[in-house]
N, C-alpha and C. Protein backbone atom coordinates (compact mmCIF):
# COMPACT_ATOMS: atom_id res chain seq x y z
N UNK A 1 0.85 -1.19 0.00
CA UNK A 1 0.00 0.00 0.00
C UNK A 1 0.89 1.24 0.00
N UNK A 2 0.45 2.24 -0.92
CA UNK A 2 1.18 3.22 -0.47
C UNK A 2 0.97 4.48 0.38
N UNK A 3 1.92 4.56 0.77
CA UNK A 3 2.12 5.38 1.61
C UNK A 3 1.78 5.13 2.96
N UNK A 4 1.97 3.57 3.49
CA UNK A 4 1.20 2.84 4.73
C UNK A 4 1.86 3.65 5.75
N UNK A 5 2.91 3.90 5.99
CA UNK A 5 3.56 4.37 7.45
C UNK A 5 3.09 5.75 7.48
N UNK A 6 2.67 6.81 6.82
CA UNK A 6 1.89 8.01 6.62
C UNK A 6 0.46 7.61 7.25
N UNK A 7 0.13 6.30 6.80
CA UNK A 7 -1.35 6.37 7.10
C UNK A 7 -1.28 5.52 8.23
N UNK A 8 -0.77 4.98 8.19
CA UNK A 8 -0.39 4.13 10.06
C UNK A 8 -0.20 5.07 11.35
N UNK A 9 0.69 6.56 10.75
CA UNK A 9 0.53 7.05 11.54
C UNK A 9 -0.14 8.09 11.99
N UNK A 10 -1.51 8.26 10.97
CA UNK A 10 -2.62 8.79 10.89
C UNK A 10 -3.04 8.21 12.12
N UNK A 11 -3.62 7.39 11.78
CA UNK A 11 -4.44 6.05 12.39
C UNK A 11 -4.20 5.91 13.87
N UNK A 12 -2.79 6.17 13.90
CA UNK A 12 -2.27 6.07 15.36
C UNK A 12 -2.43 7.03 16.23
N UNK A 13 -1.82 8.43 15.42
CA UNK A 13 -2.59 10.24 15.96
C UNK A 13 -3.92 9.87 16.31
N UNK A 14 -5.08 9.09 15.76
CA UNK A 14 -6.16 9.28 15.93
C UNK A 14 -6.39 8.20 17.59
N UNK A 15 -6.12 6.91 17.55
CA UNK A 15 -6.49 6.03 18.09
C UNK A 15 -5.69 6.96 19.79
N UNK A 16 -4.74 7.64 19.63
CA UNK A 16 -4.17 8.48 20.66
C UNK A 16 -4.88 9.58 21.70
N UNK A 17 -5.75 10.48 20.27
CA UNK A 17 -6.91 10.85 20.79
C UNK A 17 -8.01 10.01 22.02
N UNK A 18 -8.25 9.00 20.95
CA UNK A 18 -9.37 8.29 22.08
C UNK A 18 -8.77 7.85 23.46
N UNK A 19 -7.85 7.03 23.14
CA UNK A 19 -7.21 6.59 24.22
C UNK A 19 -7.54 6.93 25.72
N UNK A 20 -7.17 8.49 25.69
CA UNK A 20 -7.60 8.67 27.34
C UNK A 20 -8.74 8.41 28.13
N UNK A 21 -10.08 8.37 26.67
CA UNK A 21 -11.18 8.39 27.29
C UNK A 21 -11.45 6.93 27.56
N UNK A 22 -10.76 5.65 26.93
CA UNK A 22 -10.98 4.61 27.27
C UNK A 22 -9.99 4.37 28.44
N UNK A 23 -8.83 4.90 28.58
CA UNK A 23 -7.96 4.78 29.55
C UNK A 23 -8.77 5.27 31.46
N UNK A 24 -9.51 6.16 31.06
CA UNK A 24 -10.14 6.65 32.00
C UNK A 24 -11.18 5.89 32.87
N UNK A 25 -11.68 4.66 32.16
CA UNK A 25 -12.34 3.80 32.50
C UNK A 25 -11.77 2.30 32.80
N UNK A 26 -10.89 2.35 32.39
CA UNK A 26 -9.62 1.33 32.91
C UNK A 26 -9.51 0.27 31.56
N UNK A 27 -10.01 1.03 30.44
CA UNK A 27 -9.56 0.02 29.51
C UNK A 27 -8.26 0.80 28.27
N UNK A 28 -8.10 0.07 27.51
CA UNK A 28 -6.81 0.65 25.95
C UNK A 28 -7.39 -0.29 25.05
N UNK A 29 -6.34 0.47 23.77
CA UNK A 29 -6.97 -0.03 22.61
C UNK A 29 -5.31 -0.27 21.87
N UNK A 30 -5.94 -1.56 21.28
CA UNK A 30 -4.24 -1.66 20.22
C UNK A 30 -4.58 -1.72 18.77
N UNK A 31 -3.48 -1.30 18.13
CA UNK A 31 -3.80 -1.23 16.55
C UNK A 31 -3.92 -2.72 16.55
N UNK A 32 -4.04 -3.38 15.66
CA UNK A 32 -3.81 -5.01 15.28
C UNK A 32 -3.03 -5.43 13.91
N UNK A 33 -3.94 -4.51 13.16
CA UNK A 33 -4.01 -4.35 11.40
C UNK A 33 -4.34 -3.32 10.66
N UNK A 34 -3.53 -2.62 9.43
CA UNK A 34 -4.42 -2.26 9.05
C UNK A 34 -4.43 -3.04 7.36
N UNK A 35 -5.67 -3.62 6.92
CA UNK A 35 -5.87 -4.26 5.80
C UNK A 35 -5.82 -3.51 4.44
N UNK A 36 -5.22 -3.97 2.97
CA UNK A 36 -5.14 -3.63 1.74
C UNK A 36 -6.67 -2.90 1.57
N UNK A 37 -7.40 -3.59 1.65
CA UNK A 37 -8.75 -2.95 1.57
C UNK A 37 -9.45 -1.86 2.41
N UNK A 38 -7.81 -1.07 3.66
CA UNK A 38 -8.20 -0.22 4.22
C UNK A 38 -9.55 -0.38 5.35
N UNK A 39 -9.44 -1.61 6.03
CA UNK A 39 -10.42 -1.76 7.30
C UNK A 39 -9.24 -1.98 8.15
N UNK A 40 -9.52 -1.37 9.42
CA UNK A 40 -8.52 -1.38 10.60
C UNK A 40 -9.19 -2.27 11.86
N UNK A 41 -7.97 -3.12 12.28
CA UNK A 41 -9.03 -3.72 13.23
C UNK A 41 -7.56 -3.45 14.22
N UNK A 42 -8.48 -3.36 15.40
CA UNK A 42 -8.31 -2.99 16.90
C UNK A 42 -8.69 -4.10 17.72
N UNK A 43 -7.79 -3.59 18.63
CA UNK A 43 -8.06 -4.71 20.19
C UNK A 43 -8.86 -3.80 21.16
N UNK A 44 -9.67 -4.45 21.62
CA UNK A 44 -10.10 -3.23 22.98
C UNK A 44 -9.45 -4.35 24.30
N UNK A 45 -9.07 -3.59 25.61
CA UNK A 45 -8.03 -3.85 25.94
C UNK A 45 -8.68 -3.73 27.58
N UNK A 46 -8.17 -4.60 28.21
CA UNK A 46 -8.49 -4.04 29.80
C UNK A 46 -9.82 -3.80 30.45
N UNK A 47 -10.59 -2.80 30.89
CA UNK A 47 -12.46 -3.03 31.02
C UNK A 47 -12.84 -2.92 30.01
N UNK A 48 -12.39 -2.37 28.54
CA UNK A 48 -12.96 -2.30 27.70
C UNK A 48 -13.43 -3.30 26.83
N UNK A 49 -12.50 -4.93 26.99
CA UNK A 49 -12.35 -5.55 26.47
C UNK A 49 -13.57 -6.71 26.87
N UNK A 50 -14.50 -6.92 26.14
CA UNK A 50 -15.98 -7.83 26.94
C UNK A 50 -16.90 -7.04 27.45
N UNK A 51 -16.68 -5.51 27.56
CA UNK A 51 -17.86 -4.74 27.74
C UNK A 51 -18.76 -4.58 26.98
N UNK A 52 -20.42 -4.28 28.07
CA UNK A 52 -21.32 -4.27 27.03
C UNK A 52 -21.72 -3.44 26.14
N UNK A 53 -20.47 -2.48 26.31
CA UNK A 53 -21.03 -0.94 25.41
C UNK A 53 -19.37 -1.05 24.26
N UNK A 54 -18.65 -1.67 24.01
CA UNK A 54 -17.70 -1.81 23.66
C UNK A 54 -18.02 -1.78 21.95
N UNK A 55 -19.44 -2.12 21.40
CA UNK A 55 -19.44 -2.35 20.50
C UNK A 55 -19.48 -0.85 19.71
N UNK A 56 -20.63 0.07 20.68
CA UNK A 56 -20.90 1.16 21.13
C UNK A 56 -19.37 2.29 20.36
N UNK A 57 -18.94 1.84 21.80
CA UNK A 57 -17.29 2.39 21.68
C UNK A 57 -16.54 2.51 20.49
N UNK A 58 -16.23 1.14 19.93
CA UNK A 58 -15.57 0.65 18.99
C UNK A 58 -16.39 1.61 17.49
N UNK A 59 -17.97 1.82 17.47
CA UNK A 59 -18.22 2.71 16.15
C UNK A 59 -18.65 4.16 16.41
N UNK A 60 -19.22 4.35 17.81
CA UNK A 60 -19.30 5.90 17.67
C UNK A 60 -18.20 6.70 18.70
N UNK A 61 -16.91 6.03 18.55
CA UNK A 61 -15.82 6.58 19.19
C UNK A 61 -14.77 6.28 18.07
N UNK A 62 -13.88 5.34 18.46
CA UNK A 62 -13.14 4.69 17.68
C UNK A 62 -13.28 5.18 16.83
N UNK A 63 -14.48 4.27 15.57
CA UNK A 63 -14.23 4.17 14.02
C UNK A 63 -14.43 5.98 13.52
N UNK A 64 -15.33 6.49 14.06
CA UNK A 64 -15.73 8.01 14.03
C UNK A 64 -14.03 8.28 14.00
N UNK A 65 -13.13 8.51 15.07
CA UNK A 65 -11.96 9.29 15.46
C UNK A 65 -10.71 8.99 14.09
N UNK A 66 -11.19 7.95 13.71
CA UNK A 66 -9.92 7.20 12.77
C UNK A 66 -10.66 7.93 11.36
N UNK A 67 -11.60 7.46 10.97
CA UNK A 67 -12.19 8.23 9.29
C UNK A 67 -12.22 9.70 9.35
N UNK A 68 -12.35 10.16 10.51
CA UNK A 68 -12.21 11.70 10.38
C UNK A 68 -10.79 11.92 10.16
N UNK A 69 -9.37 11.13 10.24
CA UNK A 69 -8.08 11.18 10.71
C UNK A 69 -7.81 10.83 9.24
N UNK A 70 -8.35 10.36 8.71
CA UNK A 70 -8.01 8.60 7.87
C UNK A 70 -9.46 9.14 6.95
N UNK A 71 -9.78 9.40 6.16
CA UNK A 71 -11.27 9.24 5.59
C UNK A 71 -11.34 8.11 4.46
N UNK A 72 -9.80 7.30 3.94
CA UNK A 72 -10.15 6.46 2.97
C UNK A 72 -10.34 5.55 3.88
N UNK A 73 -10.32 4.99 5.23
CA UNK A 73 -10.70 4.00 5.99
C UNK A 73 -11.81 3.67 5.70
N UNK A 74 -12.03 2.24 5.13
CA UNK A 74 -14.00 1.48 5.00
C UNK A 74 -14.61 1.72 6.13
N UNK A 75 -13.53 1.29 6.95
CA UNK A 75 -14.35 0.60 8.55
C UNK A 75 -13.43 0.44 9.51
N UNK A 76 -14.00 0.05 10.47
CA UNK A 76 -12.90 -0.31 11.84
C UNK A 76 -13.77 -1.78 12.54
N UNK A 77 -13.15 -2.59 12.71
CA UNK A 77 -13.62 -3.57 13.31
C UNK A 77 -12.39 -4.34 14.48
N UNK A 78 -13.32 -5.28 15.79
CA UNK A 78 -12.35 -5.58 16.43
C UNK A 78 -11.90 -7.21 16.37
N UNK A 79 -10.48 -7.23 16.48
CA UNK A 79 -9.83 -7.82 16.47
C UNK A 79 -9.88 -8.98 17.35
């Protein structure tokens, strides 16, 4: 892909953003992947990880923070 480490570290500026607010609740998030077809999948990490709002999290936090960062991103899904 080109220009992956540009857009990796898009992706990463963004996932940095969120971070605190999941950090704040005692969970993190890890990159995992990001795919040719431009879907990123994430780990949710710590309380976040098996929570029941995680799914929540993962599209109107997460995937929101990364396409605004990132707008050729399809999607974000977890890992």
């Amino acid at each position: 892909m080109e220009n992956s480490n540009a857009t990796r570290e898009r992706i990463v500026r963004a996932l940095n953003r969120v971070r605190p607010y999941l950090q704040n609740d005692g969970g993190d998030i890890e990159l995992v992947e990001i795919t040719d077809d431009m879907v990123v999948k994430v780990r949710l990490k710590g309380a976040c990880h098996g929570c029941p709002f995680s799914l929540q999290t993962l599209k109107a936090g997460v995937e929101q923070a990364i396409m605004q960062e990132v707008p050729e991103v399809k999607k974000v899904i977890s890992a």
